[in-house]
N, C-alpha and C. Protein backbone atom coordinates (compact mmCIF):
# COMPACT_ATOMS: atom_id res chain seq x y z
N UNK A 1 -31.79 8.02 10.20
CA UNK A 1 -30.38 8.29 10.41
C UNK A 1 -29.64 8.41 9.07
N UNK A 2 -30.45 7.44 8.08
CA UNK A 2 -29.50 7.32 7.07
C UNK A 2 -29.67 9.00 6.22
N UNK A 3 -30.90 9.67 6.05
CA UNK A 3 -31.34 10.61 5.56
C UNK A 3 -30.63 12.18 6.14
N UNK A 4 -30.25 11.81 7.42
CA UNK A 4 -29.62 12.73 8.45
C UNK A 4 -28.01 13.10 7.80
N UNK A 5 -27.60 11.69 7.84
CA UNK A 5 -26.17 11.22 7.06
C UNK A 5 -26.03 11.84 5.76
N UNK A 6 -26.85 11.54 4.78
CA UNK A 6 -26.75 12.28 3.05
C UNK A 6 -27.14 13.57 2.92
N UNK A 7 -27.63 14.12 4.55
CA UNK A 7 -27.51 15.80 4.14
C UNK A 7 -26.60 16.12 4.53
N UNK A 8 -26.32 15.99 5.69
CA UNK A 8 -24.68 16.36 6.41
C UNK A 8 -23.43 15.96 4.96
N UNK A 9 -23.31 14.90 4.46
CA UNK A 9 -21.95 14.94 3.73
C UNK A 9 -22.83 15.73 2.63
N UNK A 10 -24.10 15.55 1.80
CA UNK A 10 -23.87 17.01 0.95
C UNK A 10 -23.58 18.10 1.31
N UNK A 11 -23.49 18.45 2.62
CA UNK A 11 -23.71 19.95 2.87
C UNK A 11 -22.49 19.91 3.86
N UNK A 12 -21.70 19.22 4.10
CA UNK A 12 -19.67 19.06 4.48
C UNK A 12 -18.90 20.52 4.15
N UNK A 13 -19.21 20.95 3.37
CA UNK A 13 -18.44 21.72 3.07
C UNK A 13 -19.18 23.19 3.48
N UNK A 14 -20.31 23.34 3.73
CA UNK A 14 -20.97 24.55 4.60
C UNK A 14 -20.68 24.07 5.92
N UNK A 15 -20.57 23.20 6.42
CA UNK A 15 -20.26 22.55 7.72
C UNK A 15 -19.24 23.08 8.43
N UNK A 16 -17.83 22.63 7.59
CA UNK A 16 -16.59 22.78 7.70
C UNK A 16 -16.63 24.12 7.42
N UNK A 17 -16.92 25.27 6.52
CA UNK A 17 -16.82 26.59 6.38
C UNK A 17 -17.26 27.21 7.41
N UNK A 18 -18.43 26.69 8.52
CA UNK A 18 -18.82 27.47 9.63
C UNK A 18 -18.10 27.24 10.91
N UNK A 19 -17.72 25.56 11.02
CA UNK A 19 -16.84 25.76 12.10
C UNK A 19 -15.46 26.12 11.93
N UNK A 20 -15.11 25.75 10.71
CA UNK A 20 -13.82 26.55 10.37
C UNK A 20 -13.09 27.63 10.80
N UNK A 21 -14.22 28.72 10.14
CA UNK A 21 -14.00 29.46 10.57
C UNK A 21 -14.47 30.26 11.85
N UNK A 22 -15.44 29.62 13.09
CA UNK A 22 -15.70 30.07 14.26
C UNK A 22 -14.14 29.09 14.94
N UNK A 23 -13.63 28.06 14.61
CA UNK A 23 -12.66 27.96 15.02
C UNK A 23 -11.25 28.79 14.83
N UNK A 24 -11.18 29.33 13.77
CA UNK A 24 -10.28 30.21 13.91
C UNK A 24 -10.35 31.96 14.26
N UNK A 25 -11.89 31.92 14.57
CA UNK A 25 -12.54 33.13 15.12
C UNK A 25 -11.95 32.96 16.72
N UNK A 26 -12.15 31.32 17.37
CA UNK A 26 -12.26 31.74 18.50
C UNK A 26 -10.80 31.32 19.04
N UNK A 27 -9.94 30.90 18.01
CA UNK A 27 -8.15 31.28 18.13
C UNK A 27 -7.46 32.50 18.06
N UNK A 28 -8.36 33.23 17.13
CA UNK A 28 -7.79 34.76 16.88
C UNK A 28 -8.53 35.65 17.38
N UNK A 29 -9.23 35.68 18.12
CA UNK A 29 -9.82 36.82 18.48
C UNK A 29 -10.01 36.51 19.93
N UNK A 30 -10.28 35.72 20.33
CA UNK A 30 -10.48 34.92 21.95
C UNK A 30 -9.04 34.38 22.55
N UNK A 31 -8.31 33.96 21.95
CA UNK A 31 -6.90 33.34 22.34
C UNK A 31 -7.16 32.41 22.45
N UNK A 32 -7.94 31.48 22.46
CA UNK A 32 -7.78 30.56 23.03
C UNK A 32 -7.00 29.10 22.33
N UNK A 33 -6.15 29.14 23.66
CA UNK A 33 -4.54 27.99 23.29
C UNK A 33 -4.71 27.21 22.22
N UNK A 34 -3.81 26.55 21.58
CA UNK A 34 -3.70 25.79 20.45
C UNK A 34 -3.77 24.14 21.06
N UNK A 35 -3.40 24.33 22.23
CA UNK A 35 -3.85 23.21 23.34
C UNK A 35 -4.99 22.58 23.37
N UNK A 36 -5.50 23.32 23.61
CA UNK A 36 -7.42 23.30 23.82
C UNK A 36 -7.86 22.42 22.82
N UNK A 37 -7.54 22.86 21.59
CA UNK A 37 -7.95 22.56 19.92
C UNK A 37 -7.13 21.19 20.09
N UNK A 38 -6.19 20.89 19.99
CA UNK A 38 -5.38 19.39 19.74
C UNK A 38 -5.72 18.75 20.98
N UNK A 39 -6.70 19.22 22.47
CA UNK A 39 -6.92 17.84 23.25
C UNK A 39 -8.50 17.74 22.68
N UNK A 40 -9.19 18.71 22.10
CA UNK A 40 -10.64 18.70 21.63
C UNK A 40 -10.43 17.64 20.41
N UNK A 41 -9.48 18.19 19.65
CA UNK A 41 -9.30 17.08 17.87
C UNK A 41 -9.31 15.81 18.28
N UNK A 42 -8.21 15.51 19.55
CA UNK A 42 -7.85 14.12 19.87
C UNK A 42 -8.82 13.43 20.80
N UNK A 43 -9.79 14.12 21.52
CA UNK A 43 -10.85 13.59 21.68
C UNK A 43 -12.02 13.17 20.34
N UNK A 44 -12.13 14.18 20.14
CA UNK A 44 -12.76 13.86 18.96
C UNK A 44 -12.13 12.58 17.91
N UNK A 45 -10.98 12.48 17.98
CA UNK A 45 -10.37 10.62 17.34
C UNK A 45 -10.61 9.92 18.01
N UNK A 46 -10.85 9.83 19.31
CA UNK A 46 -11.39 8.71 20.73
C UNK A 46 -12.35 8.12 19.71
N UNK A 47 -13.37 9.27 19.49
CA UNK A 47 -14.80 9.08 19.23
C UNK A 47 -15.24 8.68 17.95
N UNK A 48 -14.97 9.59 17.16
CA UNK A 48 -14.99 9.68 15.65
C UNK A 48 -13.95 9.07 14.93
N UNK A 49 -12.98 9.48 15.44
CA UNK A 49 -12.03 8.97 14.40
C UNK A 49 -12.19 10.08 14.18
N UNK A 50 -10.56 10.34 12.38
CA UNK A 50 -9.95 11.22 12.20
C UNK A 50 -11.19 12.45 11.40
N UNK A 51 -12.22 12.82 12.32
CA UNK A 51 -12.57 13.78 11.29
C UNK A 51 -12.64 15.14 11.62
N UNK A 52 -11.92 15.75 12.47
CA UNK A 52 -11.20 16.72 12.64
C UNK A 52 -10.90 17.81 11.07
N UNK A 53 -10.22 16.86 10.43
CA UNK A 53 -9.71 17.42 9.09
C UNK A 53 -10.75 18.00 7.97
N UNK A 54 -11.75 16.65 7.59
CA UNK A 54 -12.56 17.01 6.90
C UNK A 54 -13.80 18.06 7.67
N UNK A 55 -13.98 17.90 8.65
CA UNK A 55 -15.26 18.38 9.44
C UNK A 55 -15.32 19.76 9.73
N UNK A 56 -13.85 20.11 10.55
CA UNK A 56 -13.66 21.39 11.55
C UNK A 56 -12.53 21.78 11.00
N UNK A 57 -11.37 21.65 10.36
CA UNK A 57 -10.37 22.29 10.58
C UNK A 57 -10.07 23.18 9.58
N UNK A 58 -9.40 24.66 9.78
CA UNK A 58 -9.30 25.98 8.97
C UNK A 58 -9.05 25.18 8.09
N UNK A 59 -7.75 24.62 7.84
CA UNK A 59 -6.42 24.42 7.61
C UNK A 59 -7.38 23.60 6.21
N UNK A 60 -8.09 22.39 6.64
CA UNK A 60 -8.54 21.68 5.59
C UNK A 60 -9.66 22.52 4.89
N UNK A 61 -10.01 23.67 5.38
CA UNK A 61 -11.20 23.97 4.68
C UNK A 61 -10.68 24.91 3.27
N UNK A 62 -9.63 25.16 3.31
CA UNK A 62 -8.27 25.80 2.23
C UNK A 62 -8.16 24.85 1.30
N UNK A 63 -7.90 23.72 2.12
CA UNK A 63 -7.16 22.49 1.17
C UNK A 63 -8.74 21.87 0.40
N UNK A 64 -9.64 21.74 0.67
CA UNK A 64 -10.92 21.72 0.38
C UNK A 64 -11.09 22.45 -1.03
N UNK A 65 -10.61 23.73 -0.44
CA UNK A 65 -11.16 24.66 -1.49
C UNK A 65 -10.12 24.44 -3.08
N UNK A 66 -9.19 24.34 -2.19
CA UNK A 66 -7.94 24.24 -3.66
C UNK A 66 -8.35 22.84 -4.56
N UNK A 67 -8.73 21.73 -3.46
CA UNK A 67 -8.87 20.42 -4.59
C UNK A 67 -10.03 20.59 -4.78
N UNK A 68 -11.32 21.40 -5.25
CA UNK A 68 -12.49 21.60 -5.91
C UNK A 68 -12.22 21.92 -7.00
N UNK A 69 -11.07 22.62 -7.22
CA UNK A 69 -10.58 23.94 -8.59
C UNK A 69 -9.69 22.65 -9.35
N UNK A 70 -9.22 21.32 -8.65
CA UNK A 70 -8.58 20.85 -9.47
C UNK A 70 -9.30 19.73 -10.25
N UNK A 71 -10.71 19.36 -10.68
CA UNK A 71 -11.47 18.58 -11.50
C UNK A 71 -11.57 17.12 -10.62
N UNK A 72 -11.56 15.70 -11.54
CA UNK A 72 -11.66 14.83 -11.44
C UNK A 72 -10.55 13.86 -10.95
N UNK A 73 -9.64 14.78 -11.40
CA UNK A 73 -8.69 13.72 -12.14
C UNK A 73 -7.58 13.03 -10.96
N UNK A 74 -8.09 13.53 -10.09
CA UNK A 74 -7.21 12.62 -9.10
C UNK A 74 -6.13 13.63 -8.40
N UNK A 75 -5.33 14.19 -8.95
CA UNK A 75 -3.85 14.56 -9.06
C UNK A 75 -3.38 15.82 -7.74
N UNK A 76 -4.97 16.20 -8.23
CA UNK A 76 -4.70 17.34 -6.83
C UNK A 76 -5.51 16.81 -5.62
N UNK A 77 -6.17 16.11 -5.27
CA UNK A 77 -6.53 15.74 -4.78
C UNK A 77 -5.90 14.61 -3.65
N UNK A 78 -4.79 14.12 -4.11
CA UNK A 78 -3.93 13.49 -3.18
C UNK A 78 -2.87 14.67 -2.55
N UNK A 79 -2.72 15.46 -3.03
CA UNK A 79 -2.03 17.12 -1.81
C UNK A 79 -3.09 17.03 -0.87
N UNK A 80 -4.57 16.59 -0.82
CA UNK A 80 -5.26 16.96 0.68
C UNK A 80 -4.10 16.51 1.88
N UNK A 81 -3.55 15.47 1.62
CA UNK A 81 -2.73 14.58 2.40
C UNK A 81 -1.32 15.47 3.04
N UNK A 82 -1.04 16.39 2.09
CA UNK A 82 0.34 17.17 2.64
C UNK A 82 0.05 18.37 3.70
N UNK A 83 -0.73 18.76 3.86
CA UNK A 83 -0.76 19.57 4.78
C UNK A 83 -0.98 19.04 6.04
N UNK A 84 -1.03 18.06 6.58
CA UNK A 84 -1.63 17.37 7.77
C UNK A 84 -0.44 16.74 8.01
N UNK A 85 1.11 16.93 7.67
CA UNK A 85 2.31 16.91 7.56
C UNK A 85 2.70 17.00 9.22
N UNK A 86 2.28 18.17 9.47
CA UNK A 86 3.11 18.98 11.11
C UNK A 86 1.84 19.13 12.05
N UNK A 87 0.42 18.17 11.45
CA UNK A 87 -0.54 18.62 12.48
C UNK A 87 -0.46 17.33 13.70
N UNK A 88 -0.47 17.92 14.51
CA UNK A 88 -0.38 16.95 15.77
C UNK A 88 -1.99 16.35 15.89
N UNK A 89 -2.73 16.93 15.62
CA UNK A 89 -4.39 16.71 15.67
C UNK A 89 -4.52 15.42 14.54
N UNK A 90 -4.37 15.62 13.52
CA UNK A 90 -3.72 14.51 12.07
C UNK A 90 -3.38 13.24 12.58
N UNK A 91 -2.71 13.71 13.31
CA UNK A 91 -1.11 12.14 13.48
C UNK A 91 -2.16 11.29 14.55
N UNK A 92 -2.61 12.23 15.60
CA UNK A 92 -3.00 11.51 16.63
C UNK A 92 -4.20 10.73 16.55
N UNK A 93 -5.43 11.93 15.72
CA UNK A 93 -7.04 10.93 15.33
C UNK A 93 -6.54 10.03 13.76
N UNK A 94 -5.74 10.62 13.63
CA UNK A 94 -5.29 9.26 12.06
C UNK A 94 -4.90 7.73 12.66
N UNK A 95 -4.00 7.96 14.01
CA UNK A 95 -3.81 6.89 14.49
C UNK A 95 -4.90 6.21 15.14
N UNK A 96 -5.76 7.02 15.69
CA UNK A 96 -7.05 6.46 17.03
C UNK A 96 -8.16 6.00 15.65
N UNK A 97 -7.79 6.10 13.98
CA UNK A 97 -9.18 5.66 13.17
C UNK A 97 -9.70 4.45 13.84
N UNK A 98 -8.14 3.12 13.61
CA UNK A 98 -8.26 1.52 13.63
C UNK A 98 -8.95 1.90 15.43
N UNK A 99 -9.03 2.49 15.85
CA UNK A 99 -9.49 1.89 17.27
C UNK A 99 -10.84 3.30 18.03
N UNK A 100 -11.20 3.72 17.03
CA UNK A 100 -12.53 4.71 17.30
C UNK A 100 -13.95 4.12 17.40
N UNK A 101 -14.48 4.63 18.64
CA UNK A 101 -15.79 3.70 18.55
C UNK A 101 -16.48 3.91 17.51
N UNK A 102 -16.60 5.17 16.82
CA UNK A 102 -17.55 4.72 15.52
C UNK A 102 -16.62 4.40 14.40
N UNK A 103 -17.35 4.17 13.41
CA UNK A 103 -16.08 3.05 12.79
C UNK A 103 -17.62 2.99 11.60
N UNK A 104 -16.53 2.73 9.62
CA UNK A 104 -17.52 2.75 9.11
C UNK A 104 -17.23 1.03 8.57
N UNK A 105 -18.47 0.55 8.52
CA UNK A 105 -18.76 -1.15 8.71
C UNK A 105 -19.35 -1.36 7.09
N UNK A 106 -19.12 -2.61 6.75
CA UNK A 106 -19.57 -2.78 5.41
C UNK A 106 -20.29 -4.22 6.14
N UNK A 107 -22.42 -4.06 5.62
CA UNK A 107 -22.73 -5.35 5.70
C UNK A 107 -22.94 -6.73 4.27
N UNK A 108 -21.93 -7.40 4.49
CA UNK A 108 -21.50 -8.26 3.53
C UNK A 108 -22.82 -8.77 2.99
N UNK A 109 -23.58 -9.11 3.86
CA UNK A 109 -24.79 -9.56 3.33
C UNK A 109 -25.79 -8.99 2.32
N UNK A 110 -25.70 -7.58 2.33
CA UNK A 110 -26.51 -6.73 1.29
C UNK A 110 -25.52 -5.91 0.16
N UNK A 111 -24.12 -6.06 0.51
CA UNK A 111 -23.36 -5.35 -0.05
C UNK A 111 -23.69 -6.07 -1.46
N UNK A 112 -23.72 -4.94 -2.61
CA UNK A 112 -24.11 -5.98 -4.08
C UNK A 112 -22.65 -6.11 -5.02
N UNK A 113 -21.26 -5.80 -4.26
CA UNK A 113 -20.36 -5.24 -5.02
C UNK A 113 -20.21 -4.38 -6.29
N UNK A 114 -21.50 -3.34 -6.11
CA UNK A 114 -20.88 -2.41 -7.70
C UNK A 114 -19.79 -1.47 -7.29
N UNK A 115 -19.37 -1.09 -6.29
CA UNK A 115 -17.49 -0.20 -6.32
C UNK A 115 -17.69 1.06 -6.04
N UNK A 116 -19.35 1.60 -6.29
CA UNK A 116 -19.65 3.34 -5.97
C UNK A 116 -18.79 3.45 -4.54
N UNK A 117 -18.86 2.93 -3.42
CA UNK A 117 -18.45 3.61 -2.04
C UNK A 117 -16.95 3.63 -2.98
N UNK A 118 -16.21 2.65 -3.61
CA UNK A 118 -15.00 2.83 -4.04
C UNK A 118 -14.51 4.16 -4.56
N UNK A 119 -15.49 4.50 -5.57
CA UNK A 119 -15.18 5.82 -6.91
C UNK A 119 -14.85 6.78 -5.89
N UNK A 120 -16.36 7.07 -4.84
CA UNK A 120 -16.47 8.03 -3.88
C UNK A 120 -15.10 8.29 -3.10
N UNK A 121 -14.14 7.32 -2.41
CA UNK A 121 -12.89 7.46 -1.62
C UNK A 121 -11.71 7.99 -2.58
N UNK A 122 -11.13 8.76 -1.72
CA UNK A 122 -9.78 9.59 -2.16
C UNK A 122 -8.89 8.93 -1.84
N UNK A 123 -9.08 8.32 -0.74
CA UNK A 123 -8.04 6.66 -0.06
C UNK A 123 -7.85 5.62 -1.75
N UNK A 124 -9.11 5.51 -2.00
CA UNK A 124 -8.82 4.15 -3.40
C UNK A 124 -8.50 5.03 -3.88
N UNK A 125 -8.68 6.25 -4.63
CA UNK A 125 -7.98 6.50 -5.55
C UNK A 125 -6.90 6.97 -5.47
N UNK A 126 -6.11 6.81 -4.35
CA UNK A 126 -4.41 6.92 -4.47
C UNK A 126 -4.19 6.05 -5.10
N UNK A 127 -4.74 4.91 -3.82
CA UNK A 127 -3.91 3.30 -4.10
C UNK A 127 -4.74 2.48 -4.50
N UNK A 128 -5.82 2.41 -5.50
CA UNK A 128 -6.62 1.59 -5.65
C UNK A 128 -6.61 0.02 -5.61
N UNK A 129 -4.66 -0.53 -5.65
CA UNK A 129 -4.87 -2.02 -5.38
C UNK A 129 -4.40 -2.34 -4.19
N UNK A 130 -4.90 -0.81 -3.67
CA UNK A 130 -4.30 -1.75 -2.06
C UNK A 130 -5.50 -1.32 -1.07
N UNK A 131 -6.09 -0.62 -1.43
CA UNK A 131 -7.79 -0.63 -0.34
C UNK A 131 -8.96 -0.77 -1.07
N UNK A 132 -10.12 -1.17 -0.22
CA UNK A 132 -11.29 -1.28 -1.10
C UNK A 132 -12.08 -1.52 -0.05
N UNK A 133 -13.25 -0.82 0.44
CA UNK A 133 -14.71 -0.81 1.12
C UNK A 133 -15.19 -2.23 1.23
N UNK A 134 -14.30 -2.65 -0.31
CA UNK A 134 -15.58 -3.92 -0.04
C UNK A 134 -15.10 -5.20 -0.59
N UNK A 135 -13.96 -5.08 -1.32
CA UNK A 135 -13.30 -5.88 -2.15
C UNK A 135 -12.62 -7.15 -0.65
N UNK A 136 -12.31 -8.18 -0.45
CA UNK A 136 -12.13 -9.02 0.71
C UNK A 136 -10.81 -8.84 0.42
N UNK A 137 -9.59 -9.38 1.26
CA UNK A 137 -8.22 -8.92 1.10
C UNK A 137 -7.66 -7.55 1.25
N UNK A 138 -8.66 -6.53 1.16
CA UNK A 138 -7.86 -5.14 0.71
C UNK A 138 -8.38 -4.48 2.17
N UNK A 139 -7.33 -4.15 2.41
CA UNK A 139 -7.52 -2.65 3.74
C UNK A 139 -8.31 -2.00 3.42
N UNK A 140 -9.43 -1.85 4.83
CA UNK A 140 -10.34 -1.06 4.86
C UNK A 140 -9.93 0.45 5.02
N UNK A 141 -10.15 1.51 3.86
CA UNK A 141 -9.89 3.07 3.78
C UNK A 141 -10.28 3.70 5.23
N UNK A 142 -11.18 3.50 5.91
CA UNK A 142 -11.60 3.45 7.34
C UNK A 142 -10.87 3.66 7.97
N UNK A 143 -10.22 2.43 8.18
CA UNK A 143 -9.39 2.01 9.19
C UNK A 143 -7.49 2.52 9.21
N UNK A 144 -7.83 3.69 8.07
CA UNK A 144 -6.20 3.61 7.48
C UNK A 144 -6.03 5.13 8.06
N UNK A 145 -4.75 5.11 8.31
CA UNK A 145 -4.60 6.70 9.22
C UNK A 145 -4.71 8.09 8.48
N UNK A 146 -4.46 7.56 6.98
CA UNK A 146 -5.22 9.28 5.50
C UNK A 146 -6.71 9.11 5.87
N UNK A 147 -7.61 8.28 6.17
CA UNK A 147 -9.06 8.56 6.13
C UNK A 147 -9.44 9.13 7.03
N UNK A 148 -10.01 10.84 6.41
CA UNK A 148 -10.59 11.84 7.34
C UNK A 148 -11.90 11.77 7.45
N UNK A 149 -13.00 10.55 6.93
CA UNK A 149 -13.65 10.29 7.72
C UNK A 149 -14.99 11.04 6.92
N UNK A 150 -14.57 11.26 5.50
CA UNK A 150 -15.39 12.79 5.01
C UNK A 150 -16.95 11.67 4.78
N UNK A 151 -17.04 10.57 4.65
CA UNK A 151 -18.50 9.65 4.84
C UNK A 151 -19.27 9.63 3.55
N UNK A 152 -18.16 9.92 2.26
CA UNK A 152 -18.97 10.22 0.58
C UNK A 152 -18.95 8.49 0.65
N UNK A 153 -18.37 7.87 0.69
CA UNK A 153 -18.45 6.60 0.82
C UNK A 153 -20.01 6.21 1.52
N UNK A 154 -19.86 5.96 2.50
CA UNK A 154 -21.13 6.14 3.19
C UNK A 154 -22.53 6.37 2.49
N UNK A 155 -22.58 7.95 2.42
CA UNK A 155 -23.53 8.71 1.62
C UNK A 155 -23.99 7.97 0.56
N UNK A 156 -22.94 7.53 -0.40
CA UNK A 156 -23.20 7.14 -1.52
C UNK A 156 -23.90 5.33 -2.27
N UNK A 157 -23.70 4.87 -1.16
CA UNK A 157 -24.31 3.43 -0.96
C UNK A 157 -25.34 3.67 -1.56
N UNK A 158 -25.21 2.48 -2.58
CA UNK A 158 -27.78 2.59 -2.91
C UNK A 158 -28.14 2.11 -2.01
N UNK A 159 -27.52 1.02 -1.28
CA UNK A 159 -28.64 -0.09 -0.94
C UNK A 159 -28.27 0.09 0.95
N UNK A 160 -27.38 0.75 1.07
CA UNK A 160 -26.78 0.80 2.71
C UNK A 160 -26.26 -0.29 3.15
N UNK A 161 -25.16 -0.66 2.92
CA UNK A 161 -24.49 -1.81 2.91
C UNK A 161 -23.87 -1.24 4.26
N UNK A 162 -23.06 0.48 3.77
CA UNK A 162 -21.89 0.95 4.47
C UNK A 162 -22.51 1.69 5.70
N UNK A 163 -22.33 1.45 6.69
CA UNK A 163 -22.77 2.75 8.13
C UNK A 163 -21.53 2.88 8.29
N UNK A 164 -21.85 3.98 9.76
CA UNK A 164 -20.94 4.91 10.07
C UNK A 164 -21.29 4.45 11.87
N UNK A 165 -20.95 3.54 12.22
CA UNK A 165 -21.64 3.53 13.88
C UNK A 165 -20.54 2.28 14.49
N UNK A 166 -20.80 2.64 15.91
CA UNK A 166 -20.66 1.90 17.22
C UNK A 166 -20.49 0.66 16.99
C-alpha cells in the first residue's frame, strides 16, 4: 500500500491533469450540471476528505501549474489557497477534513521527529508555529480545512510513521 501511495503522489500531477481535464471535458461538452460535480466533490469529503482540489479539480490543476513556476520560496504557493474562495466543493470537503473516514494518522511510536512530513506541507509553511504532523500541541495540517489532502507528507516519511487510512 505504502509503494501504491509514493507513486500516486509522485505522479499527482498527471493524475489531476487527466481527470482535470476529462472533468471539464465532461462539463463542456456533455453538460453535465455543476450540481453533479459539488454532490460528487462533497461526497468525496464524506470519504476522503478535502481532496477534490489537489486530485480532480480544473480549477486547481491551473493553480498547480502557476505555483511550480514560482520556486521554493513559499510566497506563491500560499495563492493555492485563493482560488477555492467561491468554491462550494472547497468550503464543504475543507469542512468534512476533521470528520472524514480516512484521515492521515501519525504513529507516535515510530515517529523519529526529523520534520520531513513538516518541510513537505504547504499548511506548515504558512503557519509553521501553529501546525505540525508531529510536533504535540500543534494542529494537525490534516485536520485543518486549507489541507487538500495532496499526501507529500505522507509520501515522504522514511520510516512510515504517517498513513493515510480508516
Amino acid at each position: 500500500m505504502r509503494k501504491v501511495l509514493k507513486v500516486m503522489v509522485g505522479n499527482r500531477m498527471i493524475i489531476l491533469s487527466v481527470l482535470g481535464v476529462l472533468l471539464y471535458l465532461a462539463i463542456s461538452q456533455y453538460h453535465i450540471s455543476l450540481w453533479y460535480i459539488v454532490i460528487a466533490g462533497s461526497a468525496l469529503g464524506i470519504i476522503f476528505g478535502k481532496v477534490f482540489c489537489r486530485w480532480v479539480c480544473p480549477m486547481g490543476l491551473i493553480m498547480e501549474m502557476m505555483m511550480s513556476m514560482g520556486g521554493d520560496d513559499g510566497k506563491i504557493k500560499q495563492m493555492y489557497q485563493y482560488h477555492k474562495i467561491g468554491c462550494p466543493i472547497a468550503w464543504i470537503s475543507g469542512f468534512l477534513n476533521k470528520y472524514s473516514f480516512f484521515r492521515i494518522k501519525l504513529n507516535e511510536d515510530t515517529c523519529k521527529n526529523c520534520g520531513i512530513c513538516d518541510k513537505k506541507c504547504y499548511i506548515v509553511a504558512m503557519e509553521p508555529t501553529k501546525y505540525s504532523l508531529y510536533k504535540p500541541g500543534n494542529i494537525k495540517p490534516g485536520e485543518s480545512y486549507t489541507c487538500s489532502k495532496c499526501l507529500e507528507c505522507v509520501a515522504s516519511c522514511p520510516n512510515g510513521s504517517l498513513t493515510y487510512k480508516v
